[in-house]
N, C-alpha and C. Protein backbone atom coordinates (compact mmCIF):
# COMPACT_ATOMS: atom_id res chain seq x y z
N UNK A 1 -12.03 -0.05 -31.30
CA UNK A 1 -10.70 -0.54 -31.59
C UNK A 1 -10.74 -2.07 -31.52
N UNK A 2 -9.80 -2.35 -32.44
CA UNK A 2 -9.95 -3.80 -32.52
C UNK A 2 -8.87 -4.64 -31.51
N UNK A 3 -9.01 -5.90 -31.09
CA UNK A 3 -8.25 -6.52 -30.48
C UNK A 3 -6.47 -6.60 -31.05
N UNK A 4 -6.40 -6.77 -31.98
CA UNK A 4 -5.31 -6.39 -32.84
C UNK A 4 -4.87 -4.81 -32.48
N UNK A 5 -5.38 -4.27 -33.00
CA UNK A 5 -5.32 -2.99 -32.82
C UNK A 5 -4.94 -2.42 -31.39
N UNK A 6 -5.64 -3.21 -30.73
CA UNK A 6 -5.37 -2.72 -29.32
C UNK A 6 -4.10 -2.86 -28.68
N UNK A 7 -4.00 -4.25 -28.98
CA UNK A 7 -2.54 -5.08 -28.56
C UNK A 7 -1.48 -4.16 -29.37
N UNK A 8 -1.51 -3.92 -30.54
CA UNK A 8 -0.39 -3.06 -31.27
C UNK A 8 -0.05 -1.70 -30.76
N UNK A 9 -1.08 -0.98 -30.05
CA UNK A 9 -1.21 -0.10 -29.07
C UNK A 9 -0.24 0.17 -28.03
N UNK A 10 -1.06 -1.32 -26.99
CA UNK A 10 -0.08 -1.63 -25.95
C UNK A 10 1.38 -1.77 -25.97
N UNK A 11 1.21 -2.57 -27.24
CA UNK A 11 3.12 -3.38 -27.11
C UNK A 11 4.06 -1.96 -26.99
N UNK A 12 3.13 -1.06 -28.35
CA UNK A 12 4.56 0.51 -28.71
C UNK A 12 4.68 1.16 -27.76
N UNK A 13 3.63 1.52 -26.33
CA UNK A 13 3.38 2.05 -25.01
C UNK A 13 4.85 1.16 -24.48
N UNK A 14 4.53 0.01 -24.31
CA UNK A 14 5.09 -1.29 -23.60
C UNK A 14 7.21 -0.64 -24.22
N UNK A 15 6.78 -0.88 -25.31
CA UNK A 15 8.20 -0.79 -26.12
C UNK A 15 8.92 0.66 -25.69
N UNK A 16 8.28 1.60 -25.74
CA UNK A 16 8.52 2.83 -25.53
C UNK A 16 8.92 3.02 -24.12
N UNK A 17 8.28 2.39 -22.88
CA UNK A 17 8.54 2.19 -21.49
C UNK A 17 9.93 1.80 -21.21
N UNK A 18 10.34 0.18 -21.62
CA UNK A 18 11.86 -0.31 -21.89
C UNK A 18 12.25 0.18 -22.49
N UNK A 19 12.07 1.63 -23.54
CA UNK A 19 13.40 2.21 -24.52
C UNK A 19 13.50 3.14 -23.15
N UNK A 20 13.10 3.95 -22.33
CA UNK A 20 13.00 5.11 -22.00
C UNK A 20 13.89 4.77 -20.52
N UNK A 21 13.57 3.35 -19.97
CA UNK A 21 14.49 3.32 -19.27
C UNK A 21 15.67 2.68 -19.40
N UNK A 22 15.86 2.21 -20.68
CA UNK A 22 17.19 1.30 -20.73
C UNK A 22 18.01 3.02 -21.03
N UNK A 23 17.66 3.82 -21.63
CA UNK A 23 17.85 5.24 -22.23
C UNK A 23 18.36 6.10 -20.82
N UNK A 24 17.93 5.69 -20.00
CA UNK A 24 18.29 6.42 -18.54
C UNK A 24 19.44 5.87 -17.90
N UNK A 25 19.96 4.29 -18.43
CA UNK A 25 20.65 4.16 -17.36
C UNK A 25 20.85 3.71 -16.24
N UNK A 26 19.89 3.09 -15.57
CA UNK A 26 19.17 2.56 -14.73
C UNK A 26 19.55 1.31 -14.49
N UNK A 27 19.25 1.00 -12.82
CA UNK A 27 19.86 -0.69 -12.70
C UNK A 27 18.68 -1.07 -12.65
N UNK A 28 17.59 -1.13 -13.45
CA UNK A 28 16.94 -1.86 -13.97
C UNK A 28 16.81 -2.67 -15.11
N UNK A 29 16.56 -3.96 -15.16
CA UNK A 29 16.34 -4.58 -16.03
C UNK A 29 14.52 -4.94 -16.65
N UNK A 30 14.86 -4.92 -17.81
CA UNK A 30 13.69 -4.66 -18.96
C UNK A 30 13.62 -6.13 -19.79
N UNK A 31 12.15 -7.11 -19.30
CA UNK A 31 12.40 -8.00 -19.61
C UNK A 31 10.55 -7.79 -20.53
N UNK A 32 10.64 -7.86 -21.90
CA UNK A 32 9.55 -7.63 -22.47
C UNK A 32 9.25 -9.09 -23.30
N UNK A 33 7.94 -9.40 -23.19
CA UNK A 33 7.42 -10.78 -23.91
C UNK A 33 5.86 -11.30 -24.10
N UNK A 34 5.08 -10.98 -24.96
CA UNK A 34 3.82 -11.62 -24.85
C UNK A 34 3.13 -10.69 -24.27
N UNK A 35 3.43 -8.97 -24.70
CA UNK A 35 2.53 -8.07 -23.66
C UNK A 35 2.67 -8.03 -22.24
N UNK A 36 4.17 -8.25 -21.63
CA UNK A 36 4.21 -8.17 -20.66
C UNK A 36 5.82 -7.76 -20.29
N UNK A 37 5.56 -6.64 -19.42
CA UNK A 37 7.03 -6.20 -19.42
C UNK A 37 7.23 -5.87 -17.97
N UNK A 38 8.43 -6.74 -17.33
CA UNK A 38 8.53 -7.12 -15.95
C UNK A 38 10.03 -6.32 -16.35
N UNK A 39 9.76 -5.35 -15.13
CA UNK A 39 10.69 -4.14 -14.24
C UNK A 39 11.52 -5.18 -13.35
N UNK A 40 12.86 -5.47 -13.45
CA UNK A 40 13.53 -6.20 -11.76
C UNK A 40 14.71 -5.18 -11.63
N UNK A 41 14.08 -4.61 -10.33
CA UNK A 41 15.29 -3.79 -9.87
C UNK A 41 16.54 -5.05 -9.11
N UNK A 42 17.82 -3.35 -8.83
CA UNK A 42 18.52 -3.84 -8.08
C UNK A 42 18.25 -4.88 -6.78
N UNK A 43 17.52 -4.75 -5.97
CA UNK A 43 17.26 -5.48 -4.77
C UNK A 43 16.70 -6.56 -5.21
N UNK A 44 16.20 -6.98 -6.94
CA UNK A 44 15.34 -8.16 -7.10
C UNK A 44 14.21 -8.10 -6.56
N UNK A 45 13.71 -7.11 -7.06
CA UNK A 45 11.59 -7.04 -6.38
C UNK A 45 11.59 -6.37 -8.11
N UNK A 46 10.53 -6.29 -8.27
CA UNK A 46 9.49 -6.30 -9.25
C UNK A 46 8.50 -5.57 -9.44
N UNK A 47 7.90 -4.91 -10.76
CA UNK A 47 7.06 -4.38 -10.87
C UNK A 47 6.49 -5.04 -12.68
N UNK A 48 5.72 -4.90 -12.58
CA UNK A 48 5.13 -5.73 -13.78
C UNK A 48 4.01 -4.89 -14.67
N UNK A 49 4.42 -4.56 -16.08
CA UNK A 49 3.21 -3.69 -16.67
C UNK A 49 2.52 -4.35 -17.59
N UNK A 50 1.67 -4.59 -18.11
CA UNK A 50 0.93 -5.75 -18.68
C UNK A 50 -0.66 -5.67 -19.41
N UNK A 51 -0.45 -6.14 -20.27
CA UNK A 51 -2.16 -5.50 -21.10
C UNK A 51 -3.17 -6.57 -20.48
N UNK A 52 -3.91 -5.97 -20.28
CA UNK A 52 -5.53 -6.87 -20.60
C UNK A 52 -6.72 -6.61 -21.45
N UNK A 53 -6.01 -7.44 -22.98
CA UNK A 53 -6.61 -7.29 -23.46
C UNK A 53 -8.46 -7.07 -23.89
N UNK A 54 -9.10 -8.47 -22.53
CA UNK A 54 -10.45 -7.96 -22.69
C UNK A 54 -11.36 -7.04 -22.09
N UNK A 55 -10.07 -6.27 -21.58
CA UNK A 55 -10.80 -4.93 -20.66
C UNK A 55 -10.03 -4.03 -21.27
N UNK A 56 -9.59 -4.19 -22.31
CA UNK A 56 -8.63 -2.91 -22.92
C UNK A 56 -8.33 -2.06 -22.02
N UNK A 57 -6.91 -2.90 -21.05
CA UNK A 57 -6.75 -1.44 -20.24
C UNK A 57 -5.35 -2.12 -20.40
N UNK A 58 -4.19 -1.37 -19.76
CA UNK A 58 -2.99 -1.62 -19.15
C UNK A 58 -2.74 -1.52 -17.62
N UNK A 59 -2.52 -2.82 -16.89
CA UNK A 59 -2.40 -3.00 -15.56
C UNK A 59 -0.75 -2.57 -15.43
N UNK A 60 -0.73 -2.16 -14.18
CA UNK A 60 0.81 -1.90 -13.15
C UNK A 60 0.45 -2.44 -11.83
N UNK A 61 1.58 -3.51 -11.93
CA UNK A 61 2.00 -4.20 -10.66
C UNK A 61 3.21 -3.74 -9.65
N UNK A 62 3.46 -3.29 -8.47
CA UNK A 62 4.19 -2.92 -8.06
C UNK A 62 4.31 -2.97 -6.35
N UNK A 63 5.36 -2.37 -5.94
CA UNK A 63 5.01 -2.26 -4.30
C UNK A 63 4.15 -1.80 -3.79
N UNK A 64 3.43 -0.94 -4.26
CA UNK A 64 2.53 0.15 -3.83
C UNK A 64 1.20 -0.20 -4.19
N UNK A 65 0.51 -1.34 -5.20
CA UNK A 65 -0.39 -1.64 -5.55
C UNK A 65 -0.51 -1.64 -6.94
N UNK A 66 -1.93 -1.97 -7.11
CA UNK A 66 -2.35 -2.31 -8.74
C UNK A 66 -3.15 -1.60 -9.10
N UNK A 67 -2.56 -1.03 -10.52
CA UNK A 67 -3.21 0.33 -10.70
C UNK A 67 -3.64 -0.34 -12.45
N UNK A 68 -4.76 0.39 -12.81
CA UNK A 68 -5.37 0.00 -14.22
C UNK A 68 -5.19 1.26 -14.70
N UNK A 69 -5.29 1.18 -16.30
CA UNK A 69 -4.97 2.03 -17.30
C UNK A 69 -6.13 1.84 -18.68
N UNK A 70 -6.80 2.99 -19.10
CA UNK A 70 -7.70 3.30 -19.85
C UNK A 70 -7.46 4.28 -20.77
N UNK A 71 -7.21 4.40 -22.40
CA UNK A 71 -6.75 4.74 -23.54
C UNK A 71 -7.98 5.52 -23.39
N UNK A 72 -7.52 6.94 -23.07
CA UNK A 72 -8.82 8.61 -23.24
C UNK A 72 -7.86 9.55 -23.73
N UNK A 73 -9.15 9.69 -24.84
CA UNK A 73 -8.30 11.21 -26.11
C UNK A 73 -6.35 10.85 -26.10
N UNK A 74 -6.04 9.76 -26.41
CA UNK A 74 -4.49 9.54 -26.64
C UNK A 74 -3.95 9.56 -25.32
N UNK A 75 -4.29 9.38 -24.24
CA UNK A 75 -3.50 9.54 -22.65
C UNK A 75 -3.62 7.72 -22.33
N UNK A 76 -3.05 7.44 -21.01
CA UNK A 76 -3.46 6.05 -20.73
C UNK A 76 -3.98 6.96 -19.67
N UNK A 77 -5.00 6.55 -19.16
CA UNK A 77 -5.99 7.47 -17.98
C UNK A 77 -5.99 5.88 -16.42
N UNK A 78 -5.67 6.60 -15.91
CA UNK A 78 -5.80 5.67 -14.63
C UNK A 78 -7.44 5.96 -13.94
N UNK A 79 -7.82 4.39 -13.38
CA UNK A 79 -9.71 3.75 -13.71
C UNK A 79 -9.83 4.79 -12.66
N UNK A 80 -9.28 5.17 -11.69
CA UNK A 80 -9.22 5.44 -10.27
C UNK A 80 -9.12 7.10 -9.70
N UNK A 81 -7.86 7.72 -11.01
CA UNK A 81 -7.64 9.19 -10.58
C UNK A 81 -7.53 9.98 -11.46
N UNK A 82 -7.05 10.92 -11.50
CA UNK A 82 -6.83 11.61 -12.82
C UNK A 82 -5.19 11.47 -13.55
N UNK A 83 -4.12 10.32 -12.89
CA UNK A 83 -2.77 10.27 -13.45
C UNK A 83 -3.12 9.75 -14.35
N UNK A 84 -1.89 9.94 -15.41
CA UNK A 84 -2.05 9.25 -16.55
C UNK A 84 -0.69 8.16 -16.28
N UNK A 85 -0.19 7.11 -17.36
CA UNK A 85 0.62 6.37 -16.62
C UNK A 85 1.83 6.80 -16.62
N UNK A 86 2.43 7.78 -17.52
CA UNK A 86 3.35 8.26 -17.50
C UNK A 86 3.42 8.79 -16.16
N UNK A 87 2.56 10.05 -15.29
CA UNK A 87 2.85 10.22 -14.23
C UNK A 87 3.18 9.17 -13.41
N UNK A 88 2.33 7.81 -12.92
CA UNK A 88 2.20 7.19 -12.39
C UNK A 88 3.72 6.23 -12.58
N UNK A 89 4.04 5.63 -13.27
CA UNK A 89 5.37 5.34 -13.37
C UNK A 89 6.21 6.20 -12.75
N UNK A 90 6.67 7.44 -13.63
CA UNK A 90 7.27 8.30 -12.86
C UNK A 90 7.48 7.90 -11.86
N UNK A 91 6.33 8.19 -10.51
CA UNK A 91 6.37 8.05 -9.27
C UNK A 91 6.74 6.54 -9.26
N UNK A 92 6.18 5.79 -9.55
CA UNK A 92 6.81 4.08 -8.89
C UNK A 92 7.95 4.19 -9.12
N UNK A 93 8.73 4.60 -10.05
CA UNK A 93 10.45 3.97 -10.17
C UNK A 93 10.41 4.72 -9.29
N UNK A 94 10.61 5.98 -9.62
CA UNK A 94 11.48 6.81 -8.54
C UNK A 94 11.09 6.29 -6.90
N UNK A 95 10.07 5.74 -7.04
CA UNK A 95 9.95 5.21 -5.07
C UNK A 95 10.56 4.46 -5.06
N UNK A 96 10.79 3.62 -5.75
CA UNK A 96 11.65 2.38 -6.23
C UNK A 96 13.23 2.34 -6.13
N UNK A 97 13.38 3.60 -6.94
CA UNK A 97 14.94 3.85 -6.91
C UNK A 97 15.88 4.74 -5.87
N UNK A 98 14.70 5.21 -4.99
CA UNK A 98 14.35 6.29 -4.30
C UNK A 98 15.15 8.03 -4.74
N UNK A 99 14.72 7.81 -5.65
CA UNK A 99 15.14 9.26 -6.21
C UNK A 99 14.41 9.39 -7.30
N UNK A 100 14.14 11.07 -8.00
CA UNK A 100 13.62 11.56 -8.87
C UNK A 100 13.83 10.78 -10.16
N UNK A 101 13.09 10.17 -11.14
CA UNK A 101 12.88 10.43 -12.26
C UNK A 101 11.83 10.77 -13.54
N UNK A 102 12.20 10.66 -14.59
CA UNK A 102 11.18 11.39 -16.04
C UNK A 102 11.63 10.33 -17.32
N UNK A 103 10.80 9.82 -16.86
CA UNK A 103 10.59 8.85 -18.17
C UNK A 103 10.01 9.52 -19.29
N UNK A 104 10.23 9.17 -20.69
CA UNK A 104 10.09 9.95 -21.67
C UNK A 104 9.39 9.27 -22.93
N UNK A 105 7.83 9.31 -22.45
CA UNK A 105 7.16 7.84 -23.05
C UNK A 105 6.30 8.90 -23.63
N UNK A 106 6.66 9.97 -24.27
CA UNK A 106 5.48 11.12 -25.23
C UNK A 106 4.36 11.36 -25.24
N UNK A 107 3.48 10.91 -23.83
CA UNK A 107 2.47 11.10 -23.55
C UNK A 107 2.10 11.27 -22.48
């Protein structure tokens, strides 16, 4: 995959993330720019999702730590476990918001 390619990847992942929670409702705000899309909750803390491009992965910044992301058979595969990031989100907002949610990012 090409660098182009890759980034065009990321952003629709990226884009799809801020549709899914502006779509929920959420007192979160969705601030997307330059491959980088910073989560500010209510309390004003932060979580930050973000490409790197020369490791073709997608990083997550959050309370809980920094987790990497790796494009296997169409999933984003986390370097570390078997979540993919959809799970993995999942779980951060909802620790975040402290209640259940399902983000709806089609993969």
């Amino acid at each position: 995959m090409t660098e182009t390619e890759f980034e065009n990847v990321v952003d629709t992942m990226l884009e799809k993330i801020a549709e899914s929670i502006d779509s929920m409702e959420m007192d979160i705000d969705c601030e997307l720019a330059s491959g980088i899309l910073t989560l500010t909750y209510e309390d004003d803390s932060k979580m930050v999702i973000n490409r790197q491009t020369p490791m073709r992965e997608i990083w997550v910044a959050a309370r809980s730590g920094g987790f990497h992301y790796r494009l296997d058979d169409g999933l984003w595969k986390e370097t570390r476990s078997s979540y993919t990031l959809s799970q993995r989100l999942n779980e951060l907002v909802g620790q975040q918001l402290r209640r259940a949610v399902s983000l709806d990012l089609g993969a």
